[in-house]
PDB file of N, CA and C in Angstrom:
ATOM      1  N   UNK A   1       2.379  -8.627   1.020  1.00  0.00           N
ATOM      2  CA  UNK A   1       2.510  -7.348   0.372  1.00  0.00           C
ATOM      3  C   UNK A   1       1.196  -6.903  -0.257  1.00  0.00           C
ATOM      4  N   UNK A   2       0.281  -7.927  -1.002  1.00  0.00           N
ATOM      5  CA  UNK A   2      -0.835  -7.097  -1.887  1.00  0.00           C
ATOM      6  C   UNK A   2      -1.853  -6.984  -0.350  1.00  0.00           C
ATOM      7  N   UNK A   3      -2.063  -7.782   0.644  1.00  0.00           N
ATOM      8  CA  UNK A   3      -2.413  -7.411   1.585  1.00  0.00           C
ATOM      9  C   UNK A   3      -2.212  -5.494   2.438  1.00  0.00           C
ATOM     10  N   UNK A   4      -1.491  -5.763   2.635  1.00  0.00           N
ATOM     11  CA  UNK A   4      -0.733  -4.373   3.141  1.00  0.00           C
ATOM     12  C   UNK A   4      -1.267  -3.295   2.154  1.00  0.00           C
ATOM     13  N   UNK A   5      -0.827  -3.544   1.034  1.00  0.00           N
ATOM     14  CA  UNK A   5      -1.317  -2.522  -0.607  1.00  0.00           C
ATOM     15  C   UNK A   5      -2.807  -2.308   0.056  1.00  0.00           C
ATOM     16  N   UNK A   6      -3.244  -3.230  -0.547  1.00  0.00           N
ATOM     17  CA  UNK A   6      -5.142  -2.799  -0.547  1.00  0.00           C
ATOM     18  C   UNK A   6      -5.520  -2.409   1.269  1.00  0.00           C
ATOM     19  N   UNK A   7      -4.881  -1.889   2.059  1.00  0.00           N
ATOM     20  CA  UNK A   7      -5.067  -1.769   3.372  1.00  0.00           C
ATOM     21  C   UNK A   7      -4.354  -0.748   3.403  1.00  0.00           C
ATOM     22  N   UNK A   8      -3.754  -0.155   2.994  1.00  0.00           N
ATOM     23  CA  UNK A   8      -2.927   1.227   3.132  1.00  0.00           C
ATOM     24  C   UNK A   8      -3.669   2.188   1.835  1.00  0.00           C
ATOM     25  N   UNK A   9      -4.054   1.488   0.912  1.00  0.00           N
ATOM     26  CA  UNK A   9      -4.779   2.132  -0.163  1.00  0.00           C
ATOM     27  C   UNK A   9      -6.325   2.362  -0.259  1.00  0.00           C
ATOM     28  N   UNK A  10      -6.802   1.884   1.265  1.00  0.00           N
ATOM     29  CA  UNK A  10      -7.948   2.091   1.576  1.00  0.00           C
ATOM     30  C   UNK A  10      -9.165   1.134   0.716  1.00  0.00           C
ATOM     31  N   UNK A  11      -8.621   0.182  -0.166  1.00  0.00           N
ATOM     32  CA  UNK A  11      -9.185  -0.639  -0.604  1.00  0.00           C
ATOM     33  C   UNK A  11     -10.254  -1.703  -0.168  1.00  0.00           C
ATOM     34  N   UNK A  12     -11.413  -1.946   0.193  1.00  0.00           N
ATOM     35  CA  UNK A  12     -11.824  -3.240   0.886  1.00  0.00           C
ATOM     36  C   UNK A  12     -11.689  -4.363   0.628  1.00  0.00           C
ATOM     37  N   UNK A  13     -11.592  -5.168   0.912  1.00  0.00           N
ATOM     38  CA  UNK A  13     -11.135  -6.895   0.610  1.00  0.00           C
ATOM     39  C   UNK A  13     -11.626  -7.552   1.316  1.00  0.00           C
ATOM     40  N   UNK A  14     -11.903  -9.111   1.084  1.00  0.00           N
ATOM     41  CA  UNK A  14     -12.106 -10.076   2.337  1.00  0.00           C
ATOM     42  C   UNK A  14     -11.359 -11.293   1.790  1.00  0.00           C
ATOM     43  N   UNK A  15     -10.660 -11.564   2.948  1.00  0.00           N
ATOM     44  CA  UNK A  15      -9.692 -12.309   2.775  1.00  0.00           C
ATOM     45  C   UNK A  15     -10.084 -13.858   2.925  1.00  0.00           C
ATOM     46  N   UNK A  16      -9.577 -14.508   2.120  1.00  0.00           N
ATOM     47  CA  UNK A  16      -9.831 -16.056   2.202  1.00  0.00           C
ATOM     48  C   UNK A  16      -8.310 -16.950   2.413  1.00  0.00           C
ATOM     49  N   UNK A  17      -8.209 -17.286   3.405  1.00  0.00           N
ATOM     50  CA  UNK A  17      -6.875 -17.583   3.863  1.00  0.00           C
ATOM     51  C   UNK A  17      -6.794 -19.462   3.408  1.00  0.00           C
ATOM     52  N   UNK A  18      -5.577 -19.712   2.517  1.00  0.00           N
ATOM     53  CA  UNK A  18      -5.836 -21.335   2.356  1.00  0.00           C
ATOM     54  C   UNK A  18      -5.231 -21.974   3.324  1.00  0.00           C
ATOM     55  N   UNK A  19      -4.065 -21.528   4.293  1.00  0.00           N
ATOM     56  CA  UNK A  19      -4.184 -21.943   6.054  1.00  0.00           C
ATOM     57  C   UNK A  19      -5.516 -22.439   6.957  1.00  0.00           C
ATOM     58  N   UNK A  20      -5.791 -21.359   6.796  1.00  0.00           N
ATOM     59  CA  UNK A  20      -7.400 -21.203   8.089  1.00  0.00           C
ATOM     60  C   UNK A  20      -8.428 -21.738   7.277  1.00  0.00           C
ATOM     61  N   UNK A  21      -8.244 -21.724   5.852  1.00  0.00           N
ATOM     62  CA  UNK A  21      -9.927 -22.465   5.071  1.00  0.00           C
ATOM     63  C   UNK A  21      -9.325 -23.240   3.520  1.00  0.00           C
ATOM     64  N   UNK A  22      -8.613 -24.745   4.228  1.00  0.00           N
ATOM     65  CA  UNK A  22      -8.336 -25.488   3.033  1.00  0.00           C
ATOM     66  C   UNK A  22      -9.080 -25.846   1.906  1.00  0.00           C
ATOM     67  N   UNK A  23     -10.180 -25.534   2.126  1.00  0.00           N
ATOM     68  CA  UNK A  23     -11.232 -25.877   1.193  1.00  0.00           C
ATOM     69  C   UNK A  23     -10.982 -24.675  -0.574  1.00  0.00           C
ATOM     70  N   UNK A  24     -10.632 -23.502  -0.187  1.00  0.00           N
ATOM     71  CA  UNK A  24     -10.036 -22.501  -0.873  1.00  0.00           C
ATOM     72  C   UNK A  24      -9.307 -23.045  -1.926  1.00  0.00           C
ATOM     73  N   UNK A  25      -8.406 -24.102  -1.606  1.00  0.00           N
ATOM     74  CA  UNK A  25      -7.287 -24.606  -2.042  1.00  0.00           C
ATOM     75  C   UNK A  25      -7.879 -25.255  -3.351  1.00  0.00           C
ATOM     76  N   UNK A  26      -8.918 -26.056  -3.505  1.00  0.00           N
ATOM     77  CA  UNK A  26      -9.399 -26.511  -4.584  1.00  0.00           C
ATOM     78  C   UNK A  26      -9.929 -25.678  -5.436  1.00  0.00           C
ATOM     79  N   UNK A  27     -10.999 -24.135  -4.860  1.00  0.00           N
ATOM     80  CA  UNK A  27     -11.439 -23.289  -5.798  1.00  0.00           C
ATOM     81  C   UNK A  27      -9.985 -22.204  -6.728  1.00  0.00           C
ATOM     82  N   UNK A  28      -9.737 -22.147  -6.170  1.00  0.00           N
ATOM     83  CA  UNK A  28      -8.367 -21.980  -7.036  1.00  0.00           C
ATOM     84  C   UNK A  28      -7.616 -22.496  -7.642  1.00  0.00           C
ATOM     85  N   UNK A  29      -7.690 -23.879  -7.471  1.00  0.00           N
ATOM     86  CA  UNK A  29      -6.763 -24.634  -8.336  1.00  0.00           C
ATOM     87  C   UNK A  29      -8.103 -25.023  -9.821  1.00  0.00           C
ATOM     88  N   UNK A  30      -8.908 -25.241  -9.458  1.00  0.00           N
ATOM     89  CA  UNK A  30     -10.292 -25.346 -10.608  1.00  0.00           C
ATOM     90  C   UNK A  30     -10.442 -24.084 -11.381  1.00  0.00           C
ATOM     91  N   UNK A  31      -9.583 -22.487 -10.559  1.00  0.00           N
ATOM     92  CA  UNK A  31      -9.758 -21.631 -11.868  1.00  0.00           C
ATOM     93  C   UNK A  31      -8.302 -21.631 -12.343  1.00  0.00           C
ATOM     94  N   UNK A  32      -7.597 -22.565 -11.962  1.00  0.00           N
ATOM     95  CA  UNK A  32      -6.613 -22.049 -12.632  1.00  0.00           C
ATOM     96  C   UNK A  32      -4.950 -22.172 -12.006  1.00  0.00           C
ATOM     97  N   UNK A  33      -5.299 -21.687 -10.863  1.00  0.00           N
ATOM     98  CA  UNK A  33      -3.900 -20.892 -10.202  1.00  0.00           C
ATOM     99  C   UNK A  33      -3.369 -21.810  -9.374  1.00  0.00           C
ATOM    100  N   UNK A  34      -1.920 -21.643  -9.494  1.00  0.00           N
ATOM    101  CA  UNK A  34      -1.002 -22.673  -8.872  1.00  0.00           C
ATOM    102  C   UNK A  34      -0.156 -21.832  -7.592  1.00  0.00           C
ATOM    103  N   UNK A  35      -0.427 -20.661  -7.384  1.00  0.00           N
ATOM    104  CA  UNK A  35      -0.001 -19.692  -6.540  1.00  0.00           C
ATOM    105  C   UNK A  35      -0.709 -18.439  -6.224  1.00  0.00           C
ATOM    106  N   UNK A  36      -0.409 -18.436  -4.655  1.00  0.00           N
ATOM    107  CA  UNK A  36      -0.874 -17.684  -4.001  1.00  0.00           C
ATOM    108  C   UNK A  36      -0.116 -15.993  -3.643  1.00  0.00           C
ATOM    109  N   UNK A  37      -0.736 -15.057  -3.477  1.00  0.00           N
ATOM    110  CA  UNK A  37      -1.912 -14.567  -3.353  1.00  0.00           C
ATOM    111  C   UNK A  37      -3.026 -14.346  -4.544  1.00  0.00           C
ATOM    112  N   UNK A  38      -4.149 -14.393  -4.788  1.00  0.00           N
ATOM    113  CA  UNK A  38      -4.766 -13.989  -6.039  1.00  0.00           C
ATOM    114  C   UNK A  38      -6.137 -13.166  -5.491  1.00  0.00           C
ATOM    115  N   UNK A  39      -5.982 -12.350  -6.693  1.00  0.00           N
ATOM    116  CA  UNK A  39      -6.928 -11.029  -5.867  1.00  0.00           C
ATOM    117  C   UNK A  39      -8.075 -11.227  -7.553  1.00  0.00           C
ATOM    118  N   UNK A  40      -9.214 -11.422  -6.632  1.00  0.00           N
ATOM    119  CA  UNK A  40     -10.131 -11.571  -7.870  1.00  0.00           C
ATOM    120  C   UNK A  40     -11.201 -10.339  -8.006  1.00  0.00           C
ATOM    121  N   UNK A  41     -10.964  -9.766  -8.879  1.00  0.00           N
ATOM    122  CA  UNK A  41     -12.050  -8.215  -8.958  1.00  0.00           C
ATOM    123  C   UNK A  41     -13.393  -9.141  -9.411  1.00  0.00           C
ATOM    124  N   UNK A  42     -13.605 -10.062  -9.795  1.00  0.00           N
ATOM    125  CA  UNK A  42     -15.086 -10.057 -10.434  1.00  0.00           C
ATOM    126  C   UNK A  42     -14.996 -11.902 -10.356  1.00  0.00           C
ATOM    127  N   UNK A  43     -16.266 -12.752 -10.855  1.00  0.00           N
ATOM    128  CA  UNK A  43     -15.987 -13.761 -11.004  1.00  0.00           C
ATOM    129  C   UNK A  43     -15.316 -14.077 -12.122  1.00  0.00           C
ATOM    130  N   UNK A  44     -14.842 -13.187 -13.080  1.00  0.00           N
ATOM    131  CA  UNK A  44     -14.399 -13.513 -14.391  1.00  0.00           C
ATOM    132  C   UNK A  44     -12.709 -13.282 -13.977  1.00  0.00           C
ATOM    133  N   UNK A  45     -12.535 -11.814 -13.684  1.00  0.00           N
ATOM    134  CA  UNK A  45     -10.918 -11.630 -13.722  1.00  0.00           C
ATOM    135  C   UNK A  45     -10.508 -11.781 -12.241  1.00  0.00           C
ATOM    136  N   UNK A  46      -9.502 -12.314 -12.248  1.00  0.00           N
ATOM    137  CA  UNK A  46      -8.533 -12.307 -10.871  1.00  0.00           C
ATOM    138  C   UNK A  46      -6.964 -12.229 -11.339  1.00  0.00           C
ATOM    139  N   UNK A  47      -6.052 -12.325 -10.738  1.00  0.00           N
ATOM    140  CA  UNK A  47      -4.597 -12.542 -11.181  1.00  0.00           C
ATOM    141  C   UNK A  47      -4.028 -12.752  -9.682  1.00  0.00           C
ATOM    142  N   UNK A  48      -2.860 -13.800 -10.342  1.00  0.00           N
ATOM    143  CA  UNK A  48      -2.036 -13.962  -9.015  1.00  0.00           C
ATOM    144  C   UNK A  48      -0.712 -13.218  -9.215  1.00  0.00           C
ATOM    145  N   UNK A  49       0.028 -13.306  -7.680  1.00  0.00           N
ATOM    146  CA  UNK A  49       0.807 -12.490  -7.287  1.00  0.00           C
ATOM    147  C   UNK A  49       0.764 -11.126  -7.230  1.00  0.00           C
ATOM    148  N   UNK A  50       2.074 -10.643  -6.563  1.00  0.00           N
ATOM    149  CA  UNK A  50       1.793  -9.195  -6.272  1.00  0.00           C
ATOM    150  C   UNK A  50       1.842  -8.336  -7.207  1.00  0.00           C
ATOM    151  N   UNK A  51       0.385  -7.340  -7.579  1.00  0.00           N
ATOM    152  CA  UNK A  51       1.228  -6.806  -8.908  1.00  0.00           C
ATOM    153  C   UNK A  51       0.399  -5.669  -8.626  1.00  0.00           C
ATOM    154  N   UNK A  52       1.493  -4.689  -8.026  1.00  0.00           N
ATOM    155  CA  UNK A  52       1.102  -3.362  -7.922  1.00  0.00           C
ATOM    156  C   UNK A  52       0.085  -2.390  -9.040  1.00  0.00           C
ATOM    157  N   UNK A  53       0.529  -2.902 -10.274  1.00  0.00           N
ATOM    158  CA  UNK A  53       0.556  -2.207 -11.411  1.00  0.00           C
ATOM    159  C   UNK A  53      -1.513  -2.218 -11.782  1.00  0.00           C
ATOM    160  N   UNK A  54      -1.694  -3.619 -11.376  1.00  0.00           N
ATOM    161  CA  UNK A  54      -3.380  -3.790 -11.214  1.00  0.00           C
ATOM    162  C   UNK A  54      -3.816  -3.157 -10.237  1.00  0.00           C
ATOM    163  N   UNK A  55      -3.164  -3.275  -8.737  1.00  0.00           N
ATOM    164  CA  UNK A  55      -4.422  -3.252  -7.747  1.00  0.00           C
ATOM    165  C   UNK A  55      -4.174  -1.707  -7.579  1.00  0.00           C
ATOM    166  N   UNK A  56      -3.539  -0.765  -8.288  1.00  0.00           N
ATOM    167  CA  UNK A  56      -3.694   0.560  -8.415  1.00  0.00           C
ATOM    168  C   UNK A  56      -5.047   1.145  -8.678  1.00  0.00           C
ATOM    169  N   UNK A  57      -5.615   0.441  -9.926  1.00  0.00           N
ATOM    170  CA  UNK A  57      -7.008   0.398 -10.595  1.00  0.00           C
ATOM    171  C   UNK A  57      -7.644   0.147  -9.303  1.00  0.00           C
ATOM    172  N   UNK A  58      -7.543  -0.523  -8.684  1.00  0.00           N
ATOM    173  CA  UNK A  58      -8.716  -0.442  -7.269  1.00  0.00           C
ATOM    174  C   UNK A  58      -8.830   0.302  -6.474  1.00  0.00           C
ATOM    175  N   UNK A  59      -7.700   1.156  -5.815  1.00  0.00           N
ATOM    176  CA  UNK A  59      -7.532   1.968  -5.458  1.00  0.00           C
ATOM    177  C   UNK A  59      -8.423   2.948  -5.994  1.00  0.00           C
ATOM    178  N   UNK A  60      -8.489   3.232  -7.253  1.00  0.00           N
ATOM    179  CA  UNK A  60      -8.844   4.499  -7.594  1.00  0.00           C
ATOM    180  C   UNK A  60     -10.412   4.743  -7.357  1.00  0.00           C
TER     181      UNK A  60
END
């Protein structure tokens, strides 16, 4: 779903898949997150799951 969002909202992204690049799996768990998807605007903020209510702000 936040996929689809930032792709229908004309948003750019690059995707880091923890399937196709297990290595992912550790940089995320070292900031923090125990679940996937997490969309990181900066090296400071990211948040996981789908949450419309943020990736609006990108959109804009």
């Amino acid at each position: 779903m936040t996929k689809r969002f930032l792709s229908e909202n004309g948003v750019n992204f690059e995707e880091r898949n923890i399937n196709v690049n297990p290595e992912y799996i550790d940089y995320l768990k070292n900031k923090g997150f125990q679940a996937v998807p997490v969309v990181e605007f900066s090296e400071e903020n990211a948040v996981a799951g789908f949450r419309p209510d943020l990736l609006k702000k990108l959109a804009i």
